[in-house]
C-alpha atoms as a PDB file:
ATOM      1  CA  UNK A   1     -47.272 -19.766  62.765  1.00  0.00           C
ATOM      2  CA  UNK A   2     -50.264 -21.011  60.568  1.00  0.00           C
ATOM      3  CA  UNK A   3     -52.760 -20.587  63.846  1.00  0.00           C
ATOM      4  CA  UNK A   4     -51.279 -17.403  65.061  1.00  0.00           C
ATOM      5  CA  UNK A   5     -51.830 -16.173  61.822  1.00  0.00           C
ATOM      6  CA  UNK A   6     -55.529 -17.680  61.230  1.00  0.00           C
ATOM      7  CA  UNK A   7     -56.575 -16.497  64.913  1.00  0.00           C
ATOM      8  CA  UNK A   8     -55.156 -13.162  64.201  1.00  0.00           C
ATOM      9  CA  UNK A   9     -52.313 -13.553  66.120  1.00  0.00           C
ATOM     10  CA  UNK A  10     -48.955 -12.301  66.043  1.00  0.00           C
ATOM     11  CA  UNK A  11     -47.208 -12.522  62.379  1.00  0.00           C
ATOM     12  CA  UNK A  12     -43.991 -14.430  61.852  1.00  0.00           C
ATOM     13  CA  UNK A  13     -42.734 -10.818  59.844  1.00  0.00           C
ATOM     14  CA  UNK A  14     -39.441 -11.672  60.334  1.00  0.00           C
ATOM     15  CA  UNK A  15     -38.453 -13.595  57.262  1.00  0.00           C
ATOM     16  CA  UNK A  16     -35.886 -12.288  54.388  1.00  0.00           C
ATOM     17  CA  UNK A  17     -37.488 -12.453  51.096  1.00  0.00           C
ATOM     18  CA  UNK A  18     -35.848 -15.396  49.472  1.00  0.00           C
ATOM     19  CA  UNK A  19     -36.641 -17.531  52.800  1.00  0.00           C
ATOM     20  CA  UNK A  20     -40.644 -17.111  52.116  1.00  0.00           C
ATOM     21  CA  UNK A  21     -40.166 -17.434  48.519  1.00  0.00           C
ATOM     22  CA  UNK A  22     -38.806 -20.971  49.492  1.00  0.00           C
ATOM     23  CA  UNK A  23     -41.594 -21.861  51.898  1.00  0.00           C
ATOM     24  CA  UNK A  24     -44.507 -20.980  49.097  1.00  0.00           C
ATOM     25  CA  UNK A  25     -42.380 -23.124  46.245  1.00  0.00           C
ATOM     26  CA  UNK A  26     -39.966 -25.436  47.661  1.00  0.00           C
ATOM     27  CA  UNK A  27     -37.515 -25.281  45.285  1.00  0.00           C
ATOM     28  CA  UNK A  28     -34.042 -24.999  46.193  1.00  0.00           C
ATOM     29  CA  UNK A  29     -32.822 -24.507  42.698  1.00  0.00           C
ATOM     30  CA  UNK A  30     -34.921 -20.997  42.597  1.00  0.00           C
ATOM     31  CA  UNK A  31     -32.715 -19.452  45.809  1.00  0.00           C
ATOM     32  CA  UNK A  32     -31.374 -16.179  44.613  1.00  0.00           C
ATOM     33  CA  UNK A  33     -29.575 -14.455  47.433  1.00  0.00           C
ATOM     34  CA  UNK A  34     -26.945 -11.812  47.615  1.00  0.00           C
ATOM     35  CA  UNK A  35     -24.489 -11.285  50.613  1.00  0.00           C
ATOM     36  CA  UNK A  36     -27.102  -9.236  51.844  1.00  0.00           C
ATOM     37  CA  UNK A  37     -29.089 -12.167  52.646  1.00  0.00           C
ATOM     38  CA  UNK A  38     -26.092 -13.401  55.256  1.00  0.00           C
ATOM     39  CA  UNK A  39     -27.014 -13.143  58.526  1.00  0.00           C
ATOM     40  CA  UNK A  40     -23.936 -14.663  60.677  1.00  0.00           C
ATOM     41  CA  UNK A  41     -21.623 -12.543  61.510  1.00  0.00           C
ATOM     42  CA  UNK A  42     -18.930 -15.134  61.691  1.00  0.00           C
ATOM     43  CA  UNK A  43     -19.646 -15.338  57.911  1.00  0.00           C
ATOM     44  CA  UNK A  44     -20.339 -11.414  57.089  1.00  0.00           C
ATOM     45  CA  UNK A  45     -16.648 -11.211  58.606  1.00  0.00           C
ATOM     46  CA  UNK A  46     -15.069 -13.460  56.263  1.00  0.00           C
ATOM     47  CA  UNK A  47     -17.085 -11.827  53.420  1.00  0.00           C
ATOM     48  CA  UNK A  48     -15.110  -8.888  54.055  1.00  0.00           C
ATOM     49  CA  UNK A  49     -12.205 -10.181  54.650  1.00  0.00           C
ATOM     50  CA  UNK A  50     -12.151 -12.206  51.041  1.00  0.00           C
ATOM     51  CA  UNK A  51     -13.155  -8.705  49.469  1.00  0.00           C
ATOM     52  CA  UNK A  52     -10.146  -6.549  51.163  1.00  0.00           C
ATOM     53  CA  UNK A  53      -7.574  -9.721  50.794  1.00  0.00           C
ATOM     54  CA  UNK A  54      -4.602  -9.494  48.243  1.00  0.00           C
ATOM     55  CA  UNK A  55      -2.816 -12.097  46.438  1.00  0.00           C
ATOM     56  CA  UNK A  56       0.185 -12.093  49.506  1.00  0.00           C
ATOM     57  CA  UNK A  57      -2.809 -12.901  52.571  1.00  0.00           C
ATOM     58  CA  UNK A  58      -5.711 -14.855  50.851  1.00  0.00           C
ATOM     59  CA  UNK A  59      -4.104 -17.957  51.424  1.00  0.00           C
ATOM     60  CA  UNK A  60      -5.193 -17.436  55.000  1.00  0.00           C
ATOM     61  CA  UNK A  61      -8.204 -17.780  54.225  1.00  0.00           C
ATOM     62  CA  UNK A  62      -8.334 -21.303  52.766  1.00  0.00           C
ATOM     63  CA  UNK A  63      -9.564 -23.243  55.544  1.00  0.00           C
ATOM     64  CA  UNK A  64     -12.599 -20.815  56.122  1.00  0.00           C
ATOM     65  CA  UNK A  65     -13.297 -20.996  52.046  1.00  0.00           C
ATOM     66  CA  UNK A  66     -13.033 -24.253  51.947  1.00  0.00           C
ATOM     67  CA  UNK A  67     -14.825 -25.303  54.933  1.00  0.00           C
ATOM     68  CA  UNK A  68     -18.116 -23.374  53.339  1.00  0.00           C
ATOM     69  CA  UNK A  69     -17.743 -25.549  50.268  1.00  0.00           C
ATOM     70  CA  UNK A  70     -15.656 -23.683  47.957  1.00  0.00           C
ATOM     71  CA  UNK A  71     -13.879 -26.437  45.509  1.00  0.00           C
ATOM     72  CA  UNK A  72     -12.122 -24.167  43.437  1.00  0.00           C
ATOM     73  CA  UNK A  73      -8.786 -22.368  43.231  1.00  0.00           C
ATOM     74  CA  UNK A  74      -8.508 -19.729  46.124  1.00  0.00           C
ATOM     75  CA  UNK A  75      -7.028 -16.380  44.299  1.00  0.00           C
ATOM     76  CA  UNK A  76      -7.831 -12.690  44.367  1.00  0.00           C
ATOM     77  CA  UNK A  77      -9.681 -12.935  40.689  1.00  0.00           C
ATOM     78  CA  UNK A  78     -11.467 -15.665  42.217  1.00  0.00           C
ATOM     79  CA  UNK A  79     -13.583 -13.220  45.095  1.00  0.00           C
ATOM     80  CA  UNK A  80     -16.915 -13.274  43.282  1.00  0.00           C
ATOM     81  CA  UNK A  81     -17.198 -17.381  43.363  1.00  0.00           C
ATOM     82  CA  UNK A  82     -16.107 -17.541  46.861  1.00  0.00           C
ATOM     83  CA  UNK A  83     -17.835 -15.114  48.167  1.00  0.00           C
ATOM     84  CA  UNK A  84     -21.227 -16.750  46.099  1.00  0.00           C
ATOM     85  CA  UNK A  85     -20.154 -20.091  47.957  1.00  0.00           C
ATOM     86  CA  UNK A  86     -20.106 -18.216  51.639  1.00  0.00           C
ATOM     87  CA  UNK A  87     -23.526 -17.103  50.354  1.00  0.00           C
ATOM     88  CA  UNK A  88     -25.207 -20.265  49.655  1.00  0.00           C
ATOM     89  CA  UNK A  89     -23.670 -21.808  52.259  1.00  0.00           C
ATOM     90  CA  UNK A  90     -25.126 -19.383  54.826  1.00  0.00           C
ATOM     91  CA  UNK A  91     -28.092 -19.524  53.189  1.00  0.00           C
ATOM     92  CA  UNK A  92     -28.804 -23.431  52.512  1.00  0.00           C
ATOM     93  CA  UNK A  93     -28.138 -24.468  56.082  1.00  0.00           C
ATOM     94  CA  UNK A  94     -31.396 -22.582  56.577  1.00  0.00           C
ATOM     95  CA  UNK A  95     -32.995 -24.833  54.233  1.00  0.00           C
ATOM     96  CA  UNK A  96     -33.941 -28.315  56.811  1.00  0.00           C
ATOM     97  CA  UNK A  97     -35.727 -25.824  59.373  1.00  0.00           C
ATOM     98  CA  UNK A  98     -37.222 -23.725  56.474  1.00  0.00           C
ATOM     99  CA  UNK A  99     -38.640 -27.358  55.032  1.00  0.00           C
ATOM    100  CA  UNK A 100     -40.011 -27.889  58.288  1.00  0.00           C
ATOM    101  CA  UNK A 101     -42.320 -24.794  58.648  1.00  0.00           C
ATOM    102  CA  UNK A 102     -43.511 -25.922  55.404  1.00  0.00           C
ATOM    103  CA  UNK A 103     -44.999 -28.879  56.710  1.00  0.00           C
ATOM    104  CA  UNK A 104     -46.397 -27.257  60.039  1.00  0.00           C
ATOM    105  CA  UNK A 105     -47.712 -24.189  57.325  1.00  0.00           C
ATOM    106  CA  UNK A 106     -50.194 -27.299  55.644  1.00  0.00           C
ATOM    107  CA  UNK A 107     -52.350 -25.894  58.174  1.00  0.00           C
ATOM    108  CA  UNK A 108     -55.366 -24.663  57.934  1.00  0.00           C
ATOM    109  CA  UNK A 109     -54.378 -25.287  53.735  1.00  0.00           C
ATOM    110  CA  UNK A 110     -52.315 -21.689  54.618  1.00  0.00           C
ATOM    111  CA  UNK A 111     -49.297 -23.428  52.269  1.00  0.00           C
ATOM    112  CA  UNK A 112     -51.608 -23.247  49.389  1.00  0.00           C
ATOM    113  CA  UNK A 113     -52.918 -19.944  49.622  1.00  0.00           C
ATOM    114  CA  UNK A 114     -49.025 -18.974  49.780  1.00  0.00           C
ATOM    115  CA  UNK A 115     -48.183 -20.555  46.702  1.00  0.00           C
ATOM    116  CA  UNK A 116     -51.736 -19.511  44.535  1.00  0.00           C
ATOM    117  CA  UNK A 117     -51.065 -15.955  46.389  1.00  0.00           C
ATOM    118  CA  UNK A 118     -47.846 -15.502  47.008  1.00  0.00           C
ATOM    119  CA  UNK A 119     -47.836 -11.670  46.510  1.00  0.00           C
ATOM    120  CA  UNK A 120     -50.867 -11.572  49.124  1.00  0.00           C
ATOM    121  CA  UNK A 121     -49.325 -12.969  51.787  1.00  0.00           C
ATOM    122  CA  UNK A 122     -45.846 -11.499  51.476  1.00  0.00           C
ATOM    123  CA  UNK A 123     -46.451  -8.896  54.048  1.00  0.00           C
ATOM    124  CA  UNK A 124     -47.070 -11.845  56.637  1.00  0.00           C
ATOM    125  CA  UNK A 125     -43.636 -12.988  56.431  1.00  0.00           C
ATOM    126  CA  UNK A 126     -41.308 -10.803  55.164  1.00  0.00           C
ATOM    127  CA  UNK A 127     -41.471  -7.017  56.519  1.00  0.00           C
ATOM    128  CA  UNK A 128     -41.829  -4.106  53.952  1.00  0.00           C
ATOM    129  CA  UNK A 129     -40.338  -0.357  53.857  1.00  0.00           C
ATOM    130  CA  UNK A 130     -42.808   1.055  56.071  1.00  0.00           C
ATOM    131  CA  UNK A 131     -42.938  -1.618  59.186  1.00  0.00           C
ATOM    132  CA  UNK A 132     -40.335   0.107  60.800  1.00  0.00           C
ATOM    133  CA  UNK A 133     -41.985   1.461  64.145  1.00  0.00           C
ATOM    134  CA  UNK A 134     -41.241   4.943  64.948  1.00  0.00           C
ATOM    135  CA  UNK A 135     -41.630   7.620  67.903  1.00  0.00           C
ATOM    136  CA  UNK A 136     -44.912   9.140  66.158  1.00  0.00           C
ATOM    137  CA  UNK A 137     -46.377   6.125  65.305  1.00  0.00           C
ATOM    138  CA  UNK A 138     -46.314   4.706  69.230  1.00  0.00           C
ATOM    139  CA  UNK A 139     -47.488   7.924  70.458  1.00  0.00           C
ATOM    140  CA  UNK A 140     -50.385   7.839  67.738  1.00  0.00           C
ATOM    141  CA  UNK A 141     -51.377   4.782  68.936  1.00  0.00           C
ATOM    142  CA  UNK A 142     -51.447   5.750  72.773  1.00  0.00           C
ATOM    143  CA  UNK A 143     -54.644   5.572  74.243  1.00  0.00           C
ATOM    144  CA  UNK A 144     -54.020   7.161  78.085  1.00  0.00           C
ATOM    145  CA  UNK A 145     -56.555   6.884  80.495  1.00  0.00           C
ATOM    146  CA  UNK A 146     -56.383  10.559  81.955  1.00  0.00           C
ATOM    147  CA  UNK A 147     -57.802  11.741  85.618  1.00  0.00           C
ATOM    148  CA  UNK A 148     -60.173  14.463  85.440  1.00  0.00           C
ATOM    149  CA  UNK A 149     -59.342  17.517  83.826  1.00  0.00           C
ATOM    150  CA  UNK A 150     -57.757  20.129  85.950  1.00  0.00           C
ATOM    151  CA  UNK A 151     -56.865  18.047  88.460  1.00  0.00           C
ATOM    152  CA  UNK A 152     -53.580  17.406  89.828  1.00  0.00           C
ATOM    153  CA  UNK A 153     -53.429  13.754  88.665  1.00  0.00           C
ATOM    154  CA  UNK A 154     -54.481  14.998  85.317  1.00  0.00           C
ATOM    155  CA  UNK A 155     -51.368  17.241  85.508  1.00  0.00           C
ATOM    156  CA  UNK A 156     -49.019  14.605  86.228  1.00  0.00           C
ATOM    157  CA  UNK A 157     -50.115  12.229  83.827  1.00  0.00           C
ATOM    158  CA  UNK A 158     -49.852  15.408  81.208  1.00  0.00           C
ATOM    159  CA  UNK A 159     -45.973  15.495  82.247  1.00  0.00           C
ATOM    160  CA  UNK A 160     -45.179  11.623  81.970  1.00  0.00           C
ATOM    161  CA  UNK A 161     -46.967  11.416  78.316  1.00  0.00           C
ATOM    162  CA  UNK A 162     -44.317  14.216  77.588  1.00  0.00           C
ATOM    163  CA  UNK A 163     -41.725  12.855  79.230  1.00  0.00           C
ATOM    164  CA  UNK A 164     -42.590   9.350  77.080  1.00  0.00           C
ATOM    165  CA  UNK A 165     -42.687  11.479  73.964  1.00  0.00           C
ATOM    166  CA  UNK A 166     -38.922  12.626  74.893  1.00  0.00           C
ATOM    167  CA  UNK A 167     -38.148   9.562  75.407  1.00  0.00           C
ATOM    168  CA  UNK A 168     -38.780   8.076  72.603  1.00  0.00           C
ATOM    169  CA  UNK A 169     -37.837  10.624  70.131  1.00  0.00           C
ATOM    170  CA  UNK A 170     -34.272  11.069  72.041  1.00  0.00           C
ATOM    171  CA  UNK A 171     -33.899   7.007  71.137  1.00  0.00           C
ATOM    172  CA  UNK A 172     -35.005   7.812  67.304  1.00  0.00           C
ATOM    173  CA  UNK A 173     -32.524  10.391  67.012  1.00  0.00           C
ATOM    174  CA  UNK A 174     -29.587   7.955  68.307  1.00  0.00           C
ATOM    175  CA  UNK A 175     -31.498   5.607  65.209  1.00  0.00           C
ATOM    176  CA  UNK A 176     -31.315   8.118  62.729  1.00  0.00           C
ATOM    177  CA  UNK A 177     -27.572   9.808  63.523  1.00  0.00           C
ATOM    178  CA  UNK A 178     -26.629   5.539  62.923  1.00  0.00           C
ATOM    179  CA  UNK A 179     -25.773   5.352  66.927  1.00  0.00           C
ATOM    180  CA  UNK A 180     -28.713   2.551  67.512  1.00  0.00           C
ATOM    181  CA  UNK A 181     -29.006  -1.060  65.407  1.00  0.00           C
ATOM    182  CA  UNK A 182     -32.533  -2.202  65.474  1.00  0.00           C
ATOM    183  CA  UNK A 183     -30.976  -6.166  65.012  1.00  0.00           C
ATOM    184  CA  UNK A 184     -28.534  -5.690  68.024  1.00  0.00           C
ATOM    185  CA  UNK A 185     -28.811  -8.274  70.592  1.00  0.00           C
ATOM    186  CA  UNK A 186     -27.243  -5.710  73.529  1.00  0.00           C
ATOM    187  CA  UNK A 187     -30.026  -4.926  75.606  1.00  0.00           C
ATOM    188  CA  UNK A 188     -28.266  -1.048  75.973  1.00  0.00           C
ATOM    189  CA  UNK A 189     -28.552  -0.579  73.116  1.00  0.00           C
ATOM    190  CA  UNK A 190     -32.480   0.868  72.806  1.00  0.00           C
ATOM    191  CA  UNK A 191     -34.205   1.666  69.669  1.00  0.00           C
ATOM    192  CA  UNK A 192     -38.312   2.749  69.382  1.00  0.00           C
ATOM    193  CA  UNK A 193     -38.740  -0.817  67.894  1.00  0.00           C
ATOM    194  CA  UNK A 194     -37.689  -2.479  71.147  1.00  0.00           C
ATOM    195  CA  UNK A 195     -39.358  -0.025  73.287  1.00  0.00           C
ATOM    196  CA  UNK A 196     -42.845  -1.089  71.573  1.00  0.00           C
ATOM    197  CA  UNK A 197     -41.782  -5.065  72.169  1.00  0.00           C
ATOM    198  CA  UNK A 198     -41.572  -4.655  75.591  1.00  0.00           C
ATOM    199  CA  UNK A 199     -44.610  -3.001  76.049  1.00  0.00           C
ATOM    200  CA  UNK A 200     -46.934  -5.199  74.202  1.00  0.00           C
ATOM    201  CA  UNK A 201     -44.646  -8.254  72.473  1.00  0.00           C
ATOM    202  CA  UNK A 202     -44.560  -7.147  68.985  1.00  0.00           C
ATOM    203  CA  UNK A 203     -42.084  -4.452  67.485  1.00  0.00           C
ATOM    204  CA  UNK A 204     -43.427  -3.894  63.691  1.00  0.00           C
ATOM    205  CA  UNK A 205     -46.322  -2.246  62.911  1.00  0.00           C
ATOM    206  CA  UNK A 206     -49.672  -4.276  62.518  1.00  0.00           C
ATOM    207  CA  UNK A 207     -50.534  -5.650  59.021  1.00  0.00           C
ATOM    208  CA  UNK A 208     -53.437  -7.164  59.096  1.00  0.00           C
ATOM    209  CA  UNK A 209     -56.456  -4.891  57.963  1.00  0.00           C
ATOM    210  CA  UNK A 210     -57.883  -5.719  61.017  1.00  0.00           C
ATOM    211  CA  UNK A 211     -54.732  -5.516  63.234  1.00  0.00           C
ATOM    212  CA  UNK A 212     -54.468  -2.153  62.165  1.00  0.00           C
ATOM    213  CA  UNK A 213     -57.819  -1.093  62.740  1.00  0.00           C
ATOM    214  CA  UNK A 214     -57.978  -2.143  66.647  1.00  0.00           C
ATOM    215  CA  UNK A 215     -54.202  -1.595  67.255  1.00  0.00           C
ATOM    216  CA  UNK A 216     -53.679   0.823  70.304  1.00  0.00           C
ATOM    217  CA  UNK A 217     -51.857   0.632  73.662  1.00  0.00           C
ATOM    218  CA  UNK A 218     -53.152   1.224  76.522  1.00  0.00           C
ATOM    219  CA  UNK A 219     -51.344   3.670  79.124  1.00  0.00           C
ATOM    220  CA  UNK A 220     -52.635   4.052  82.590  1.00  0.00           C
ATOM    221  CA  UNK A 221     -51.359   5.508  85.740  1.00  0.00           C
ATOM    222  CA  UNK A 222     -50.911   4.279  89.315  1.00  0.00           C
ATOM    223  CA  UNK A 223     -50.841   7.519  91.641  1.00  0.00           C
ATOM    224  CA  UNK A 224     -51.177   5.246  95.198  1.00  0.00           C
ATOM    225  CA  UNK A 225     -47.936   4.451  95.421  1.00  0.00           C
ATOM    226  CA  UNK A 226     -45.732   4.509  98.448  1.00  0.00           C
ATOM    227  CA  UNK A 227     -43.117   7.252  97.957  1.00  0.00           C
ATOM    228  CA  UNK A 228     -40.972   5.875 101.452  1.00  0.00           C
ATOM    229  CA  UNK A 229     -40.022   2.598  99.669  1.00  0.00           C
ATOM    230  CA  UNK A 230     -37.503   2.466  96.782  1.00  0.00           C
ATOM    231  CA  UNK A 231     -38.927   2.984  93.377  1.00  0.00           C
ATOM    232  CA  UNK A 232     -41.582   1.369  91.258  1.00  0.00           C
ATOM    233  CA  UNK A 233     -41.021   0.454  87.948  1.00  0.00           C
ATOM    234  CA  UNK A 234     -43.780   0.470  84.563  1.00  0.00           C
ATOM    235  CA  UNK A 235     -45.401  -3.007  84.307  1.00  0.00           C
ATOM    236  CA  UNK A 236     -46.671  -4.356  81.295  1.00  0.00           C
ATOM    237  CA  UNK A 237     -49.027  -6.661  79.760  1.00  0.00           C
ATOM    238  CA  UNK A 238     -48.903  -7.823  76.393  1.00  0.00           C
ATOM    239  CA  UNK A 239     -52.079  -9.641  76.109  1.00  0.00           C
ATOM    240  CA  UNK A 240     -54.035  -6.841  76.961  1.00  0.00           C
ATOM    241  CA  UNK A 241     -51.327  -3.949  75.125  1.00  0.00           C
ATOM    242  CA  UNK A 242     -51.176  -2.012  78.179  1.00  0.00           C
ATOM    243  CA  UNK A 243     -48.216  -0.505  79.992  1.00  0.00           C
ATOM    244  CA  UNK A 244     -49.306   1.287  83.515  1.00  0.00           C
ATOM    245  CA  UNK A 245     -46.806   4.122  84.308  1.00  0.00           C
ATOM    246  CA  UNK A 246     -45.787   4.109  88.747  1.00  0.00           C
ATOM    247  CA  UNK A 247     -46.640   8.270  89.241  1.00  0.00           C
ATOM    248  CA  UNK A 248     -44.996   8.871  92.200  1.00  0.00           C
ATOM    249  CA  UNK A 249     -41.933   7.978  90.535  1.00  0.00           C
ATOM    250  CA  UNK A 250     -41.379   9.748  87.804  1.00  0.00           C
ATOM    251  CA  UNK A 251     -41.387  13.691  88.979  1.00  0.00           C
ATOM    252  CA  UNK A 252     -38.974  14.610  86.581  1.00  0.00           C
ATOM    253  CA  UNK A 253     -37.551  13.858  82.523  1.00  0.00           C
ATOM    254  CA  UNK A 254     -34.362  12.600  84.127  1.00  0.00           C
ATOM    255  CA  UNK A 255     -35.709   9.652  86.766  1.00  0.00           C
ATOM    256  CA  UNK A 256     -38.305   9.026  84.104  1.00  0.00           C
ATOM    257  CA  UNK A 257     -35.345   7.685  81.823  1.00  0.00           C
ATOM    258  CA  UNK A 258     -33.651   6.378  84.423  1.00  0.00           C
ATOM    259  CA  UNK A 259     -36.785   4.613  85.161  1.00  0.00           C
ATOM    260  CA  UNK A 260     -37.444   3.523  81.559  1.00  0.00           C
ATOM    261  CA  UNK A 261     -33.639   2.426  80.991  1.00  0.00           C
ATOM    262  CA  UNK A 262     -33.371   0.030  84.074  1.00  0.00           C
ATOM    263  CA  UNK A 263     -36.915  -1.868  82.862  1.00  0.00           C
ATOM    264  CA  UNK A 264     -36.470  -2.033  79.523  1.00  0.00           C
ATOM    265  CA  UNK A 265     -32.529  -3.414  79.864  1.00  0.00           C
ATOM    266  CA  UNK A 266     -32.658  -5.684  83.206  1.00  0.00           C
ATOM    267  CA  UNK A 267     -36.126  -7.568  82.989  1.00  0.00           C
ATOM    268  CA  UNK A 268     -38.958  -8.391  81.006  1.00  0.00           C
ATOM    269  CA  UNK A 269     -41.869  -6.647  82.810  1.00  0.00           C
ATOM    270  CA  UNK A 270     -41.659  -5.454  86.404  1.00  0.00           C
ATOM    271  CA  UNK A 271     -44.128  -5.047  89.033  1.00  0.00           C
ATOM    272  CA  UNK A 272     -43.837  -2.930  91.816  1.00  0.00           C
ATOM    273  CA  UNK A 273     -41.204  -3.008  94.545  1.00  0.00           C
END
């Protein structure tokens, strides 16, 4: 993390709040979390289950409580300190690997700029309000290498920038009607976010000064394709933040989905078949 970040690199801006607070201080005994700050669902479930139990099924319960190192009596008017111990129990076993960053974030000396800046380098760790990557902001950031103007190429590279900006704001609608979850492992399930990640390996917006300043994808086209084999899929390079779009293949909105849906949910990057 310390030389991605010094070589202006990808950011770890993954972190919850209360992780990088640890990783500038060090101090266990400062950890304020919430349930918010629970991240296995095993544990989320039995967060809501102590909240919705009554006095005739929380004895159920016990052996999870107790196995996340509740000592107390296990009642109804005794939710708020369980549910406190599920926290810090989710949270603290986070604590070893969290102690070991620390010492691989010496560094450089990038551990000591955290702790005299700590409000400086928040946005390199933890992502803020406006990180979230959306349809306008990928399509801003588009930089297509167009044929000639009037062409026919020209034409056909006009239709598959529209068909990408359909795309893309068809999967921000399913985010914004609460259909998509931009943490969800199932590869089906697409949001703008992952879309981005494919293309170039990162899916929040830059943050770096600099980052943002040079930040643009690159979107070409391959028209020599054979039409008499199967299909051709996008391929994609990270390192270089392009993605070059197979023309013969995508004539219409529909196979251009199609297209989009089979590479982004079966591989990685594709190259053409």
């Amino acid at each position: 993390m310390a030389v991605s970040i010094e070589q202006s690199g990808p950011l770890p801006n993954f972190m919850r709040e209360w992780c990088y607070k640890y990783l500038c201080s060090g101090d266990s005994d400062s950890i304020q979390v919430s349930s918010n700050d629970v991240t296995d669902s095993e544990l989320l479930h039995l967060i809501t289950e102590v909240n919705r139990a009554t006095d005739e099924n929380i004895n159920d319960l016990i052996d999870d409580i107790v196995g996340c190192g509740y000592t107390g009596k296990v009642s109804v008017d005794k939710k708020d300190l369980i549910t406190r111990a599920v926290v810090l129990h989710s949270t603290m076993r986070l604590v070893p690997m969290l102690e070991q960053l620390r010492k691989g974030l010496r560094l450089y000396g990038l551990l000591e700029v955290m702790k005299t800046h700590p409000g400086l380098c928040l946005p390199l760790f933890v992502p803020g309000e406006d990180d979230r990557v959306d349809a306008a902001f990928v399509l801003e950031r588009c930089k297509p290498v167009f044929s000639e103007k009037g062409s026919v190429k020209y034409s056909r590279e006009i239709n598959i920038m529209n068909f990408f900006q359909d795309f893309l704001q068809d999967i921000e609608d399913c985010e914004q009607d609460g259909q998509c979850d931009e943490e969800s492992d199932d590869p089906q399930q697409l949001t703008v976010g992952k879309v981005m990640q494919w293309m170039i390996g990162q899916a929040h917006k830059p943050v770096l000064p600099s980052e943002k300043k040079d930040f643009f994808i690159n979107v070409k086209f391959y028209h020599d394709c054979d039409t008499h084999h199967t299909i051709c899929f996008p391929i994609v390079s990270a390192c270089s933040r392009t993605i070059t779009f197979p023309v013969a293949h995508l004539t219409t909105l529909i196979e251009f989905k199609e297209n989009m849906v089979t590479s982004l949910t079966h591989e990685q990057s594709f190259n053409r078949a």
